[in-house]
N, C-alpha and C. Protein backbone atom coordinates (compact mmCIF):
# COMPACT_ATOMS: atom_id res chain seq x y z
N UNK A 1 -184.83 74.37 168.89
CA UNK A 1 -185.83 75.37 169.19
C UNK A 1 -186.29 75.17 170.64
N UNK A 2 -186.50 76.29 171.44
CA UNK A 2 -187.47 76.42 173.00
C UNK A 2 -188.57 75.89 172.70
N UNK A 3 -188.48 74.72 173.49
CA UNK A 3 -189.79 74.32 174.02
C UNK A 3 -190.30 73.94 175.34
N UNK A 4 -190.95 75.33 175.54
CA UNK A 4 -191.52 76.00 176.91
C UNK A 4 -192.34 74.89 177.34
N UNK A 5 -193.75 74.35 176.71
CA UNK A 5 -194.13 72.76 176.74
C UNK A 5 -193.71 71.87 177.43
N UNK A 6 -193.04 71.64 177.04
CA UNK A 6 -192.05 70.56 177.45
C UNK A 6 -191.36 70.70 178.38
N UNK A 7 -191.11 71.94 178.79
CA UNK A 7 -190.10 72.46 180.15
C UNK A 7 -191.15 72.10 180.94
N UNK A 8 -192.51 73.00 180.78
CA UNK A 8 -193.45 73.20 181.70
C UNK A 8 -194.06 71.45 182.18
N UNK A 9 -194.17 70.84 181.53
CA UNK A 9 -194.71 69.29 181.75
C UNK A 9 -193.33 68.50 182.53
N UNK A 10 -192.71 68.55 182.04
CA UNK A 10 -191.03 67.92 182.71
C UNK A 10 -191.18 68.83 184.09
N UNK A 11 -190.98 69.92 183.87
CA UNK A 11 -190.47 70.21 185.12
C UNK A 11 -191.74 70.21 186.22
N UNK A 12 -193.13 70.34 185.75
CA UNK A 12 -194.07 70.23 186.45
C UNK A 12 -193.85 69.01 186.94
N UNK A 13 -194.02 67.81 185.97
CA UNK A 13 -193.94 66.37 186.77
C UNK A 13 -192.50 66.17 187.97
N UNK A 14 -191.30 66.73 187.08
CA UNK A 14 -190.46 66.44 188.47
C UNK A 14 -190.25 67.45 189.80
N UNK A 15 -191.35 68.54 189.74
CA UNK A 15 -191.55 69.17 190.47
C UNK A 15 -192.53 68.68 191.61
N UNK A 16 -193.51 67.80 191.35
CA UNK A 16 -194.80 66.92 191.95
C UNK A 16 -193.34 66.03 192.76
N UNK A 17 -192.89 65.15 191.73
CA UNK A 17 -192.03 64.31 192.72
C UNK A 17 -191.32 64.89 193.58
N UNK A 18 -190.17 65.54 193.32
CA UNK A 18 -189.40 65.75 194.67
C UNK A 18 -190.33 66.46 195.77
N UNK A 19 -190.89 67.60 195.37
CA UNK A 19 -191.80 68.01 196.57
C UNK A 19 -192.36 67.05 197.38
N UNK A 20 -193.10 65.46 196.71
CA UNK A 20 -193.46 64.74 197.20
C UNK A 20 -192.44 63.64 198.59
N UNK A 21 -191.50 63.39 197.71
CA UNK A 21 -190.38 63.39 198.46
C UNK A 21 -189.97 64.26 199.88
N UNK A 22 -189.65 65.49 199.48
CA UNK A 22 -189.54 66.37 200.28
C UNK A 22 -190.44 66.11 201.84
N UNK A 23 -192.07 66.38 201.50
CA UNK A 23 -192.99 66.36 202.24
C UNK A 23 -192.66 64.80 203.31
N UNK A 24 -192.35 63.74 202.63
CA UNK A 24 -192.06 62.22 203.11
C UNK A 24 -191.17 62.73 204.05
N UNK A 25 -190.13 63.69 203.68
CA UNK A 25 -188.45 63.51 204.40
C UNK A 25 -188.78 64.34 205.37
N UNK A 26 -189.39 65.23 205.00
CA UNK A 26 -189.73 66.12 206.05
C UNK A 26 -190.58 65.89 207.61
N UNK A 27 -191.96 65.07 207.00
CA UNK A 27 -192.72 64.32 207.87
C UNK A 27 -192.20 63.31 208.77
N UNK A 28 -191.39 62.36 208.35
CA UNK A 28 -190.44 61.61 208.91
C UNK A 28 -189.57 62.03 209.43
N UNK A 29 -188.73 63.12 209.49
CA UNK A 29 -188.08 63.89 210.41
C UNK A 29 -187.59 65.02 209.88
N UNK A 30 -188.15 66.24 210.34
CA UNK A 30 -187.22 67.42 209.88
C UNK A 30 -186.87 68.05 209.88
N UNK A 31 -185.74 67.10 211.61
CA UNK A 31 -183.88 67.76 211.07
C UNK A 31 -183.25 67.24 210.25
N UNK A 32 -183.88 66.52 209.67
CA UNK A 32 -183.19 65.96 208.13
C UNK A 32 -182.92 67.06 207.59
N UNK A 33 -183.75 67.78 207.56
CA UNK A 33 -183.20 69.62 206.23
C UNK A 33 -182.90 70.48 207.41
N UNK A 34 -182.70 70.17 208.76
CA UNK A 34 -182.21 71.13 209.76
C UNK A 34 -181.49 72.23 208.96
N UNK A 35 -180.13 71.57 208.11
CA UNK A 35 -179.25 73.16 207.20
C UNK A 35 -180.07 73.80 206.68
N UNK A 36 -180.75 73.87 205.96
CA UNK A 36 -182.12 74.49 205.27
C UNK A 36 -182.90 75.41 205.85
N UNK A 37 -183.00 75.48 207.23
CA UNK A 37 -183.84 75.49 207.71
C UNK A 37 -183.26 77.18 207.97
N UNK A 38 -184.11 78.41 208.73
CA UNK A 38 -183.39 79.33 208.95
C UNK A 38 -182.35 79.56 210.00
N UNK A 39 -181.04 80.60 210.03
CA UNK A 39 -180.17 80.18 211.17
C UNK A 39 -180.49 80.57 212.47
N UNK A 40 -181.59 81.29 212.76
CA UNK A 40 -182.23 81.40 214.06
C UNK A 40 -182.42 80.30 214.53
N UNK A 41 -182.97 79.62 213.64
CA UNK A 41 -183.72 78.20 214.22
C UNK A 41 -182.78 77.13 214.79
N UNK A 42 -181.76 77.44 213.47
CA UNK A 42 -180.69 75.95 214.03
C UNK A 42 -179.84 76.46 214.86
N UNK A 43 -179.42 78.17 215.13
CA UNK A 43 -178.99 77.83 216.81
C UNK A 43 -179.75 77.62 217.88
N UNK A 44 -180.79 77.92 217.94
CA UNK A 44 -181.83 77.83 218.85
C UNK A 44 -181.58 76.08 219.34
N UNK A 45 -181.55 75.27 218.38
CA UNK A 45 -181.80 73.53 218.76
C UNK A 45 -180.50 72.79 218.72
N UNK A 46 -180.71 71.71 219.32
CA UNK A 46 -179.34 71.01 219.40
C UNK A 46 -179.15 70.83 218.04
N UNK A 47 -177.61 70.69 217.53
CA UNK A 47 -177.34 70.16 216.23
C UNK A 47 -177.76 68.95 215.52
N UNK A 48 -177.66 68.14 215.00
CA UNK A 48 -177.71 66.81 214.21
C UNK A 48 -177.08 66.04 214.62
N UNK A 49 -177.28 64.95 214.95
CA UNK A 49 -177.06 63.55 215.79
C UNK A 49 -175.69 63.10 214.51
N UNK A 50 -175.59 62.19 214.41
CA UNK A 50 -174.44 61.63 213.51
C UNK A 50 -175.54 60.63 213.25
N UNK A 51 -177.01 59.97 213.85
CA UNK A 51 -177.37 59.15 213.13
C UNK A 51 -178.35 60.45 212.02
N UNK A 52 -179.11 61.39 212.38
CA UNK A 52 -179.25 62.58 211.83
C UNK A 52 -178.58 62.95 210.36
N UNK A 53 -176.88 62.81 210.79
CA UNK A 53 -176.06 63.37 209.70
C UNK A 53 -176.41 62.05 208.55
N UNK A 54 -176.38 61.12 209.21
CA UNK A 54 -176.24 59.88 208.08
C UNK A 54 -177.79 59.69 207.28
N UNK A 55 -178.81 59.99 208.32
CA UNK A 55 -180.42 59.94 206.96
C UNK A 55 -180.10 60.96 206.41
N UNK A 56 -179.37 62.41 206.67
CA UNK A 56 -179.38 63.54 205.84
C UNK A 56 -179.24 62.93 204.13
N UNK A 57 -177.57 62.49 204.38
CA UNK A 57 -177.22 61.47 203.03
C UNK A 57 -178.31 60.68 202.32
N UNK A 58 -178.81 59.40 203.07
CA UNK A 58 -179.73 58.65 202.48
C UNK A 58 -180.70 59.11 201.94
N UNK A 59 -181.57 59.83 202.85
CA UNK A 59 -183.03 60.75 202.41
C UNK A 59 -182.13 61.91 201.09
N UNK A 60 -181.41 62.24 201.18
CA UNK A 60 -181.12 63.74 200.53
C UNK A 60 -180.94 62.93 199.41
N UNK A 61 -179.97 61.90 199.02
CA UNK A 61 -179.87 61.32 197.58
C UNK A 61 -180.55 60.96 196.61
N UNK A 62 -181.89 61.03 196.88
CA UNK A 62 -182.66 60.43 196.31
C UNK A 62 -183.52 61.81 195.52
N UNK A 63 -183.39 62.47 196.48
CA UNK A 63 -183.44 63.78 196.11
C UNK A 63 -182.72 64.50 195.34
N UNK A 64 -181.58 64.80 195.32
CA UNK A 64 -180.45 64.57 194.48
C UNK A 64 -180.64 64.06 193.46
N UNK A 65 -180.85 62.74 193.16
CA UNK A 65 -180.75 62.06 192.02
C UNK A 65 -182.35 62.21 191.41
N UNK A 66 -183.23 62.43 191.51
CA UNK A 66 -184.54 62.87 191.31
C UNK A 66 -184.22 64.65 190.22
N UNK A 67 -183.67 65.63 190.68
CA UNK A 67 -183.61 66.36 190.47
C UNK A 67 -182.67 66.47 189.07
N UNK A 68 -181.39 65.53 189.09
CA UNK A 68 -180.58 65.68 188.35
C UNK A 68 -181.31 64.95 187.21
N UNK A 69 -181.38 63.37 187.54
CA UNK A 69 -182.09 62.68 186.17
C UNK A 69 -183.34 63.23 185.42
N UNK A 70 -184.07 63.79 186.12
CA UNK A 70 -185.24 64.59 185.53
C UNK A 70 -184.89 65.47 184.50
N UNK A 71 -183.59 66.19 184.76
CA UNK A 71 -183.29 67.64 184.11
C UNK A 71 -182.96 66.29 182.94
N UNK A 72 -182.00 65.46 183.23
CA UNK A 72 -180.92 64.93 181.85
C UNK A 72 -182.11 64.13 181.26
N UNK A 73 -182.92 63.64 181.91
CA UNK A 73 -183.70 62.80 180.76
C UNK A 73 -184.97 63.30 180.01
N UNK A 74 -185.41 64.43 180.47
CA UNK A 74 -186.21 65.56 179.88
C UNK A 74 -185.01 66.11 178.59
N UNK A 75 -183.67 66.21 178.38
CA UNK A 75 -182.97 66.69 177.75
C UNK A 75 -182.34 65.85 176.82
N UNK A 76 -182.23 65.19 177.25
CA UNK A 76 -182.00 63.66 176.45
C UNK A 76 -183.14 63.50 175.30
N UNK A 77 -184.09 63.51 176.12
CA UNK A 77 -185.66 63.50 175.08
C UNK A 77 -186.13 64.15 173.70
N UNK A 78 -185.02 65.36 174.40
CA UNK A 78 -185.06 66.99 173.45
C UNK A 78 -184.39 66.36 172.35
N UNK A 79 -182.74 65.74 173.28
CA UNK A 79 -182.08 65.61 171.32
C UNK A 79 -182.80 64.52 171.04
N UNK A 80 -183.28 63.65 171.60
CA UNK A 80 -183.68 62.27 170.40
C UNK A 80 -184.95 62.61 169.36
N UNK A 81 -185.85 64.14 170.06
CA UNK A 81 -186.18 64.30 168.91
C UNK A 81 -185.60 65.42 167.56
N UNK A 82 -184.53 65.46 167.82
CA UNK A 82 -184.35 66.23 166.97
C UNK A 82 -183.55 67.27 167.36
N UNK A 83 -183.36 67.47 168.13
CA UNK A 83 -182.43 69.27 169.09
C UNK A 83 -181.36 68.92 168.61
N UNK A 84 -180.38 69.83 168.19
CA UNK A 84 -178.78 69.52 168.28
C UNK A 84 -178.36 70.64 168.98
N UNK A 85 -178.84 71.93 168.92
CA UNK A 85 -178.51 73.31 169.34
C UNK A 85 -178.12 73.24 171.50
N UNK A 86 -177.03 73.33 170.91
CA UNK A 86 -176.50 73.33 172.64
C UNK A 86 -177.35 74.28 173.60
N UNK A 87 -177.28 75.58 172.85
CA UNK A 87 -178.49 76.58 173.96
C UNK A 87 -180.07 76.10 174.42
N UNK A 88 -180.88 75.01 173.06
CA UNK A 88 -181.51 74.90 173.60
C UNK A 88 -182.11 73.34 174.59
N UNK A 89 -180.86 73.08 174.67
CA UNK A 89 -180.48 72.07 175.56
C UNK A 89 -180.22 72.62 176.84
N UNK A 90 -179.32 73.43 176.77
CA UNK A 90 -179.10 73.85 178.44
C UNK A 90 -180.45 74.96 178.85
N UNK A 91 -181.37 75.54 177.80
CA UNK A 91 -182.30 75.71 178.46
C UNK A 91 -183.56 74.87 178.97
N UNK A 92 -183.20 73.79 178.18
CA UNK A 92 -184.07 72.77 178.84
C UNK A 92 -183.81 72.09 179.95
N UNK A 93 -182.56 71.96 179.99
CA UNK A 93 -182.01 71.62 181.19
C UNK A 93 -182.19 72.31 183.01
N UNK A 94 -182.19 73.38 182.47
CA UNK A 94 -181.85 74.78 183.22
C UNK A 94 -183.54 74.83 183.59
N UNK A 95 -184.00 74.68 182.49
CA UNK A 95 -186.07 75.07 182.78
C UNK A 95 -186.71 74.23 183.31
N UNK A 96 -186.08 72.94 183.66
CA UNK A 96 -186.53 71.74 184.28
C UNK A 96 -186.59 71.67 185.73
N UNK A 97 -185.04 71.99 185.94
CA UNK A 97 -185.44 72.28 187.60
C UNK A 97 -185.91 73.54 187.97
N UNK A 98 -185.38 74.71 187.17
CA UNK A 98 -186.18 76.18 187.76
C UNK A 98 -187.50 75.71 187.85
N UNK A 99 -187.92 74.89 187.26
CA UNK A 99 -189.95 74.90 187.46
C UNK A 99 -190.16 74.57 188.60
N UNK A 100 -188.81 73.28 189.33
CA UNK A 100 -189.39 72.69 191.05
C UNK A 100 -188.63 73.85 191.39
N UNK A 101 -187.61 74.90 191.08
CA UNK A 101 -186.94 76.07 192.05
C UNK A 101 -188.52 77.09 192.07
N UNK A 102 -188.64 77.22 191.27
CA UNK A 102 -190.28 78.18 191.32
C UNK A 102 -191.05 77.34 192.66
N UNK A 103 -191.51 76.44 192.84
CA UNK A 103 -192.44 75.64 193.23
C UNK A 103 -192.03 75.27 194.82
N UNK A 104 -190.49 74.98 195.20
CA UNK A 104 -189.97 75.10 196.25
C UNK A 104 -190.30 76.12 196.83
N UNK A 105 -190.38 77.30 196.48
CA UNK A 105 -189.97 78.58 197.10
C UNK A 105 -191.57 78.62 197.36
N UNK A 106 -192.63 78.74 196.19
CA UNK A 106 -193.41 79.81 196.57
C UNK A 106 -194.63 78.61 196.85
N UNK A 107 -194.39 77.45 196.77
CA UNK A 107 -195.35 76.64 197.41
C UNK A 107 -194.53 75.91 198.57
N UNK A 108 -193.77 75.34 198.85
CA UNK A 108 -193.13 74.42 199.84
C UNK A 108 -192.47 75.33 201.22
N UNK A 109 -192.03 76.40 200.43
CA UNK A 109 -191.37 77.90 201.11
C UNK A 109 -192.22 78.87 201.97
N UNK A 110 -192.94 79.55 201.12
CA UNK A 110 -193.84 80.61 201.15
C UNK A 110 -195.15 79.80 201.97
N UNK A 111 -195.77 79.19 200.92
CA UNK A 111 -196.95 78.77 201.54
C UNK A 111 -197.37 77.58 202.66
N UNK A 112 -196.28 76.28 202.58
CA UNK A 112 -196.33 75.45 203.61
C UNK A 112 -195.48 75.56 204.55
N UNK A 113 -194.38 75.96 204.66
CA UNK A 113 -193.24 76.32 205.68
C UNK A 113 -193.99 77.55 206.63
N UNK A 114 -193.74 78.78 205.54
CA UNK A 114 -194.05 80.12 205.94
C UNK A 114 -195.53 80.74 206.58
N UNK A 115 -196.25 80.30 205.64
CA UNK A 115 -197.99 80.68 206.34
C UNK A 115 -198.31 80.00 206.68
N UNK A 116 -198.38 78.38 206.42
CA UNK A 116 -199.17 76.99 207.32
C UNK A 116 -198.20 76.74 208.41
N UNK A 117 -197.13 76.30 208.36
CA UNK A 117 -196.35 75.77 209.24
C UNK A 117 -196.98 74.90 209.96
N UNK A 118 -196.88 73.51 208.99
CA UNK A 118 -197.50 72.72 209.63
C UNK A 118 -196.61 72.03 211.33
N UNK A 119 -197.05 71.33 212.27
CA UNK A 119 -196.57 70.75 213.21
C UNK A 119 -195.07 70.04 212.78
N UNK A 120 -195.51 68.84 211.75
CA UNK A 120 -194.14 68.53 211.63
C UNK A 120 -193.38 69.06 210.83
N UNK A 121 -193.14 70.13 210.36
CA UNK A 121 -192.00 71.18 209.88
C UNK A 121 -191.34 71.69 211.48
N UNK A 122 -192.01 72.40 212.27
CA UNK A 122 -191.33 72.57 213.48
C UNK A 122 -190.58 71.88 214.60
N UNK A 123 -189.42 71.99 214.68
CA UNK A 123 -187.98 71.36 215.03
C UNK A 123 -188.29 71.56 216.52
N UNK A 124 -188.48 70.50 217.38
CA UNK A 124 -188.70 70.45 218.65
C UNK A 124 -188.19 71.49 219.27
N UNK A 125 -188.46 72.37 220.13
CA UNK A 125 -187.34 73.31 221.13
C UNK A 125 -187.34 74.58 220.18
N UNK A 126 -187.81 74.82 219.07
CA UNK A 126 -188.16 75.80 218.39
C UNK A 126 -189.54 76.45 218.10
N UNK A 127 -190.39 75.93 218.93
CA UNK A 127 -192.00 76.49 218.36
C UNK A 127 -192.08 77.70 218.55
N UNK A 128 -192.62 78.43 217.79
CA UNK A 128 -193.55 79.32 218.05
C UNK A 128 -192.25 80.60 217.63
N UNK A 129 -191.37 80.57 216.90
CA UNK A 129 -190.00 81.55 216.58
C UNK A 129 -190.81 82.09 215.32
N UNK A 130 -190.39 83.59 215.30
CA UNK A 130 -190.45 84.35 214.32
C UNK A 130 -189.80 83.60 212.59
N UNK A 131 -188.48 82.81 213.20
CA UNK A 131 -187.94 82.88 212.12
C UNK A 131 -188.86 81.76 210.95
N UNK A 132 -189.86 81.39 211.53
CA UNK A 132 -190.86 80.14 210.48
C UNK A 132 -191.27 81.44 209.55
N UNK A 133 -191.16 82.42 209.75
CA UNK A 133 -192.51 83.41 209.07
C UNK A 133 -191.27 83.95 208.16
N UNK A 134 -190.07 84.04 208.31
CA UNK A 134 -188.63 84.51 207.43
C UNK A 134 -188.66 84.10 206.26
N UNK A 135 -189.92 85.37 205.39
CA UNK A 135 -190.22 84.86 203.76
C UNK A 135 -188.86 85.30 202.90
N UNK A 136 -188.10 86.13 203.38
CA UNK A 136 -186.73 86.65 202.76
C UNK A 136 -185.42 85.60 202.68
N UNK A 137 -185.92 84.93 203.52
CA UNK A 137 -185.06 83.97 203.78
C UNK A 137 -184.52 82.69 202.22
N UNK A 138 -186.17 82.78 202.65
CA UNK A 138 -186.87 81.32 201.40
C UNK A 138 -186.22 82.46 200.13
N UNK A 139 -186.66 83.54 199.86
CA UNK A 139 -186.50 84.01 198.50
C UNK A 139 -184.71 84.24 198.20
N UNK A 140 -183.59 84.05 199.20
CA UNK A 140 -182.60 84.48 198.82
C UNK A 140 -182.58 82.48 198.26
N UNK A 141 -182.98 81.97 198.95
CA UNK A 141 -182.85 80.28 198.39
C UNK A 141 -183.57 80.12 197.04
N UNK A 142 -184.62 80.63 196.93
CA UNK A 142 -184.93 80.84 195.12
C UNK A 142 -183.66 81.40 194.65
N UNK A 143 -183.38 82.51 195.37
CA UNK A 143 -182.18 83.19 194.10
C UNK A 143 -180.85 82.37 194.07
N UNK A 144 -180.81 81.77 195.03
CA UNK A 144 -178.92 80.14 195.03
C UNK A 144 -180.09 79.42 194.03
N UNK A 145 -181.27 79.13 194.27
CA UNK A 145 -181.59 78.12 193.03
C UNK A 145 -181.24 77.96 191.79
N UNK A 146 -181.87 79.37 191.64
CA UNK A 146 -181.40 80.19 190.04
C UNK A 146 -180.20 79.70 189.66
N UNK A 147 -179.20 80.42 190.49
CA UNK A 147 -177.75 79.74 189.85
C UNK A 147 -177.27 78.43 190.21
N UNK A 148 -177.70 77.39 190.82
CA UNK A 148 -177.99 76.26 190.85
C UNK A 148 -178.83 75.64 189.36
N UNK A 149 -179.46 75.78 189.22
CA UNK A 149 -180.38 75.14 188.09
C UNK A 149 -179.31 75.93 187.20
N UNK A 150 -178.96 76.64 186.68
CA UNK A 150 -178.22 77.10 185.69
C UNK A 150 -177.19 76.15 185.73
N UNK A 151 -176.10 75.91 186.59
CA UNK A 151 -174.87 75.63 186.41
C UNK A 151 -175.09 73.94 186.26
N UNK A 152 -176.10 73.16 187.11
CA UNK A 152 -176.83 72.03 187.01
C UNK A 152 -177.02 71.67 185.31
N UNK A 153 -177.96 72.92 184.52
CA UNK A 153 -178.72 72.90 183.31
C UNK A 153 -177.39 73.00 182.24
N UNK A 154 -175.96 73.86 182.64
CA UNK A 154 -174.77 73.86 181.96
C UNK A 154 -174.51 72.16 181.91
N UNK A 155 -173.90 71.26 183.08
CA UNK A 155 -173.50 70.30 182.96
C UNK A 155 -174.54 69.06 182.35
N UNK A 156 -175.26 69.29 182.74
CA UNK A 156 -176.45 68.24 181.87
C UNK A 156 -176.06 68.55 180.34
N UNK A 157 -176.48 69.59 180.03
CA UNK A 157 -176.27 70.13 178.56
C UNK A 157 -175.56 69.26 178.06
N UNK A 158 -174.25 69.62 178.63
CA UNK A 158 -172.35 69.60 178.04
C UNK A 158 -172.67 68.07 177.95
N UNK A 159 -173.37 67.17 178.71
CA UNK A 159 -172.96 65.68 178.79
C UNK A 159 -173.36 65.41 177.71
N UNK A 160 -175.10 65.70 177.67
CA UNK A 160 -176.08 65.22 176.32
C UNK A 160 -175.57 65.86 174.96
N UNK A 161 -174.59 66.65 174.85
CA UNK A 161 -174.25 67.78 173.60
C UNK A 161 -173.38 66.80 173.17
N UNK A 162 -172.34 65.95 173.96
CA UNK A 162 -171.68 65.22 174.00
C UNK A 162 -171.49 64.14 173.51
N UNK A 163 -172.18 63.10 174.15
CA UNK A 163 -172.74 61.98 173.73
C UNK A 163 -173.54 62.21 172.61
């Protein structure tokens, strides 16, 4: 059976973390998410250093692995109490990260990128560009989320359905 609950608390809590994360990686440098960033911006500035390319990896994995274990062990949780139903596994899976894909976009996106723009979000040699305010931008990245968290919420599923 859906349990929205449980999506909403899972994905709320691993939504707090990575954002939290995020904000760290970001503050500490961020051309770390330079790709991320809009493509006005990153031709506008020099590219990524190779020491650049290499925190991308370090900082990004953790992130990575934050996002993925959250979904599988929120789902994991599901069958040990009881779930066997594959659908509502991969929607738990799937509802875990859509909650930080919601939360990216219209808090990290929309509201701290887009309307605050704080100092250290802005990429040296880029101030003051239209493209910080590029809310269309952020929303086509909600919509790769979408099918991200889906295909993410498929393979989690398939593992835990599995085992």
């Amino acid at each position: 059976m859906l349990n929205i609950t449980k999506i909403l608390i899972d994905g709320g809590l691993l939504a707090l973390l990575v954002s939290i994360w995020l904000m760290f990686t970001l503050r500490f440098n961020a051309r770390i998410f330079l790709h991320d960033y809009p493509p006005a911006i990153q031709e506008k500035v020099l590219p990524k250093t190779k020491a650049e390319k290499r925190l991308t990896y370090i900082l990004g994995m953790p992130f990575m692995l934050l996002l993925l274990l959250g979904s599988f062990f929120s789902t994991l949780s599901l069958k040990s109490h009881g779930e066997t139903q594959f659908w509502a596994m991969w929607l738990n899976a799937t509802g875990v990260v859509f909650v930080f894909n919601v939360v990216d976009w219209l808090v990290l996106d929309w509201l701290i990128f887009c309307t605050i723009t704080p100092h250290f979000m802005v990429i040296p040699g880029s101030e003051g560009m239209a493209a910080y305010k590029d809310y269309s931008f952020h929303f086509h990245g909600f919509l790769h989320g979408i099918l991200y968290s889906a295909l993410g919420g498929l393979i989690i599923a398939t593992i835990i359905f599995i085992i």
